[in-house]
N, C-alpha and C. Protein backbone atom coordinates (compact mmCIF):
# COMPACT_ATOMS: atom_id res chain seq x y z
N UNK A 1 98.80 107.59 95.02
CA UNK A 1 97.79 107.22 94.04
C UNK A 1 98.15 107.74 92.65
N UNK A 2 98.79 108.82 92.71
CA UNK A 2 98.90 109.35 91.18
C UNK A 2 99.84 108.33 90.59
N UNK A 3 100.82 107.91 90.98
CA UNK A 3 101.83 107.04 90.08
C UNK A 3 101.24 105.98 90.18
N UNK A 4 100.41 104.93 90.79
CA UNK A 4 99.23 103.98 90.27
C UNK A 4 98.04 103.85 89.37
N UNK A 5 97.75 105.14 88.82
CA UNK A 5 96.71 105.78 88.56
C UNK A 5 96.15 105.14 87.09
N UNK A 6 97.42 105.18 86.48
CA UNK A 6 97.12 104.57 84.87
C UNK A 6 97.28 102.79 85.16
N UNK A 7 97.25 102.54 86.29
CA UNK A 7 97.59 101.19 86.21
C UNK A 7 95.93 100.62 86.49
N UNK A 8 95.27 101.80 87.18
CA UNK A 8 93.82 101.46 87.94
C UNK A 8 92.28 101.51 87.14
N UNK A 9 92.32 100.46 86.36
CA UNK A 9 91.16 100.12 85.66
C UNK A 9 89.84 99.15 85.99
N UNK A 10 88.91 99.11 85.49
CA UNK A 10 87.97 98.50 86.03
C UNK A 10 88.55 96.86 86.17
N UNK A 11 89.11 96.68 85.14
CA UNK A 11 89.61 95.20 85.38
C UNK A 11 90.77 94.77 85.81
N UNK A 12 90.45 94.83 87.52
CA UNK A 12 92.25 94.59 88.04
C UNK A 12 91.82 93.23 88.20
N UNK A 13 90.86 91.93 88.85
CA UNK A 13 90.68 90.91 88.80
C UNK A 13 89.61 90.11 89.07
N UNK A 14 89.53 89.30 88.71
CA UNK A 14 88.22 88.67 88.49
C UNK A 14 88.40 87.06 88.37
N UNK A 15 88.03 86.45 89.25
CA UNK A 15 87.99 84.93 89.33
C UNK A 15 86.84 84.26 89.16
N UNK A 16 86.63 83.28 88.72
CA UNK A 16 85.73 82.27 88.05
C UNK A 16 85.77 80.47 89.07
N UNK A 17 84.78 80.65 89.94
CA UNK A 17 84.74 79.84 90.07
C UNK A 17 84.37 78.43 89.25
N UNK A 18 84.45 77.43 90.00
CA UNK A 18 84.10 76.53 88.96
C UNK A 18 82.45 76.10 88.56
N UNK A 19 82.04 76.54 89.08
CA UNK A 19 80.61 76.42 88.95
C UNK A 19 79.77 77.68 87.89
N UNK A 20 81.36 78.52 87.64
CA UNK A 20 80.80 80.06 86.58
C UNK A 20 80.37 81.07 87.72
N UNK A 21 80.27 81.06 88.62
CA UNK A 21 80.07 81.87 89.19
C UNK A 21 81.54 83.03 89.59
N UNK A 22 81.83 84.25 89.77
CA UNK A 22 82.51 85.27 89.22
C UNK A 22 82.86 85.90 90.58
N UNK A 23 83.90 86.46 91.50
CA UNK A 23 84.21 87.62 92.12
C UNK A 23 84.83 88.52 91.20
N UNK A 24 84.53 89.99 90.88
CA UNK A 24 85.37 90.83 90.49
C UNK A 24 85.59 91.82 90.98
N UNK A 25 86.65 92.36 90.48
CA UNK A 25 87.45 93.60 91.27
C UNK A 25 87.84 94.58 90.26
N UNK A 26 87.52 96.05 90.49
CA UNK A 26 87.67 97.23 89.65
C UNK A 26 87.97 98.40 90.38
N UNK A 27 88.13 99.39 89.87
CA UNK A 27 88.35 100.66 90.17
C UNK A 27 87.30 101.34 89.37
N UNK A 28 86.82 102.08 90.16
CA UNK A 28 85.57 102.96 89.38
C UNK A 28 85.85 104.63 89.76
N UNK A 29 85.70 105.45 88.95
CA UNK A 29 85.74 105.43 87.65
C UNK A 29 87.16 105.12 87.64
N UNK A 30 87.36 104.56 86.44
CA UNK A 30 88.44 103.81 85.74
C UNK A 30 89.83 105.09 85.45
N UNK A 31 90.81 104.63 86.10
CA UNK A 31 92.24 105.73 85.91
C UNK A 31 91.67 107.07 86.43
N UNK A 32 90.99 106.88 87.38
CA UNK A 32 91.07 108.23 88.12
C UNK A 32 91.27 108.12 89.90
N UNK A 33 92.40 109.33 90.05
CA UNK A 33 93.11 108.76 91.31
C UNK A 33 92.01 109.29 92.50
N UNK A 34 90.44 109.62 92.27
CA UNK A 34 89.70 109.73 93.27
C UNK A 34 88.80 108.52 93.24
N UNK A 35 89.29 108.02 92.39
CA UNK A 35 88.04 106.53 91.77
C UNK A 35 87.99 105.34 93.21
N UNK A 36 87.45 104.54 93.59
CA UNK A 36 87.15 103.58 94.17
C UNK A 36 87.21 102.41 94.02
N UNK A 37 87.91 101.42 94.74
CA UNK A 37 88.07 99.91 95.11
C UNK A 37 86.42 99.70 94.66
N UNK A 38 86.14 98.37 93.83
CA UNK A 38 84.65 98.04 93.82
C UNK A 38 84.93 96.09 93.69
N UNK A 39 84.35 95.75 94.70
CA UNK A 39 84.31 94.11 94.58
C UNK A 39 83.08 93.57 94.50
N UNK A 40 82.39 92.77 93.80
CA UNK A 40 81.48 92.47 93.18
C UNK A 40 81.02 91.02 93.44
N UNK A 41 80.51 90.15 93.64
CA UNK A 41 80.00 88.62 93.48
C UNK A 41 78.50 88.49 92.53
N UNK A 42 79.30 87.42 91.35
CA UNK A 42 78.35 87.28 90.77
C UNK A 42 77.74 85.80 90.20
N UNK A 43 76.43 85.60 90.27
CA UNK A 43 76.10 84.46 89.72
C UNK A 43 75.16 84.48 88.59
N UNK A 44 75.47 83.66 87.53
CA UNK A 44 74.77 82.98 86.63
C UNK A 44 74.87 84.12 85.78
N UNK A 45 75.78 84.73 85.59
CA UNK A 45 76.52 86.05 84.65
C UNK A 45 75.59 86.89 84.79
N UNK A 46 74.57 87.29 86.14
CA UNK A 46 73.68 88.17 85.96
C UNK A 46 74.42 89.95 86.98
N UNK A 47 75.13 90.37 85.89
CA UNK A 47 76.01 91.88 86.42
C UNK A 47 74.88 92.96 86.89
N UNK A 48 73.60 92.77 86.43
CA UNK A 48 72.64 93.80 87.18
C UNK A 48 72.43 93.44 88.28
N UNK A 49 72.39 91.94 88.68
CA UNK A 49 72.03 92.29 89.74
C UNK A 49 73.27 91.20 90.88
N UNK A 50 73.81 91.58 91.17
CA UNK A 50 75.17 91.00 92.04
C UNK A 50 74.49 90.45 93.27
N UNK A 51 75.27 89.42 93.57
CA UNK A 51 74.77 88.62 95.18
C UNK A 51 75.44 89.36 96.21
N UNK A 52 76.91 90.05 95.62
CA UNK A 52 77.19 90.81 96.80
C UNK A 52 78.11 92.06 96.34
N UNK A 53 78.28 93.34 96.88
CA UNK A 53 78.85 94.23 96.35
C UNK A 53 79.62 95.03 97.45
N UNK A 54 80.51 95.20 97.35
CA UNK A 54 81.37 96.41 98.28
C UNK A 54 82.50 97.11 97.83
N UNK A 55 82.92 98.57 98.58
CA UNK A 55 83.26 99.36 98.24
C UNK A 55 84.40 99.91 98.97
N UNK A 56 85.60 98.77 99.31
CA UNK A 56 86.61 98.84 100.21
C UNK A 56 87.46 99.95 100.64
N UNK A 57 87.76 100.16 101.48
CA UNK A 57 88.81 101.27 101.65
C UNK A 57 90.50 101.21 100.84
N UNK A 58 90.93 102.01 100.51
CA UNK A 58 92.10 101.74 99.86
C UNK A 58 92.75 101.37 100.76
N UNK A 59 92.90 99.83 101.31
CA UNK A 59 94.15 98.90 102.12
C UNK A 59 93.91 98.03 101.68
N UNK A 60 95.14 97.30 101.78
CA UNK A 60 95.23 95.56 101.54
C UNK A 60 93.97 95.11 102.61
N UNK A 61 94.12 95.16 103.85
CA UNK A 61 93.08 94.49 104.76
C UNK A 61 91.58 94.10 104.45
N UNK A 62 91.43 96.02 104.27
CA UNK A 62 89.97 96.13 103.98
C UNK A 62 89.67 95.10 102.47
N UNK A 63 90.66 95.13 101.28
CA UNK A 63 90.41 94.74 99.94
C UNK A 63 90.00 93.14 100.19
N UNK A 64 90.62 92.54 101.31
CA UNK A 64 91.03 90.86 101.96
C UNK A 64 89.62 90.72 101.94
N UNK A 65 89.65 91.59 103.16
CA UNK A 65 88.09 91.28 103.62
C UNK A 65 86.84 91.62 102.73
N UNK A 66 87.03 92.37 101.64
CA UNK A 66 85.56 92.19 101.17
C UNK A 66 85.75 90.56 100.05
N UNK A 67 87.00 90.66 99.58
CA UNK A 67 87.07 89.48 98.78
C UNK A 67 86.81 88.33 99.74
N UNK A 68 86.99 87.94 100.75
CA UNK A 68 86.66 86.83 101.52
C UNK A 68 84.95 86.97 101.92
N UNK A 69 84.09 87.95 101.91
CA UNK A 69 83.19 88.15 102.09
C UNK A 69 82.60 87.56 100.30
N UNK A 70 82.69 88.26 99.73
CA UNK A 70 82.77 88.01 98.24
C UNK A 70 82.35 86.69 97.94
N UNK A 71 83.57 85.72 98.14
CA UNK A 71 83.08 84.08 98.14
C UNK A 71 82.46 83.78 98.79
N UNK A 72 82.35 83.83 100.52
CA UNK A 72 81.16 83.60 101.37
C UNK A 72 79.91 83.64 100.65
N UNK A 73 79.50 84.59 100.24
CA UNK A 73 78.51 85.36 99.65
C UNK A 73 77.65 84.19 98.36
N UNK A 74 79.10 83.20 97.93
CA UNK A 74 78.53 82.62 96.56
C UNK A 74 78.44 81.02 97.34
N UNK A 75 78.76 80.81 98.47
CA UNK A 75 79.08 79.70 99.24
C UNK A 75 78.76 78.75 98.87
């Protein structure tokens, strides 16, 4: 984690569906190597209050699966 560390900001990615509706993906707190995976689903640009939110384990798998949950979520 430390040699990833400055790479790990709130905005690693974020897709836009076509309808405007949003999955995003961050690291919270931002460049810190105890910080947390955060995946987000959002509609109608409303960030208070998200349709779906999770807090993955640091793996590819776990990251898959909340992003596939993520779109489900905006179905």
């Amino acid at each position: 984690m430390d040699t990833l560390v400055d790479d790990l900001g709130e905005d690693l990615l974020q897709i836009t569906c076509a309808n405007g509706d949003i999955v995003d993906v961050g690291w919270y707190p931002a460049w810190n190597a105890q910080g947390r995976l955060r995946v987000v689903a959002v509609r109608g640009q409303d960030w208070e209050a998200p349709v779906f939110s999770a807090q993955p384990d640091k793996d590819p798998q776990a990251l898959l699966q909340a992003l596939r949950a993520a779109l489900a979520s905006l179905g």
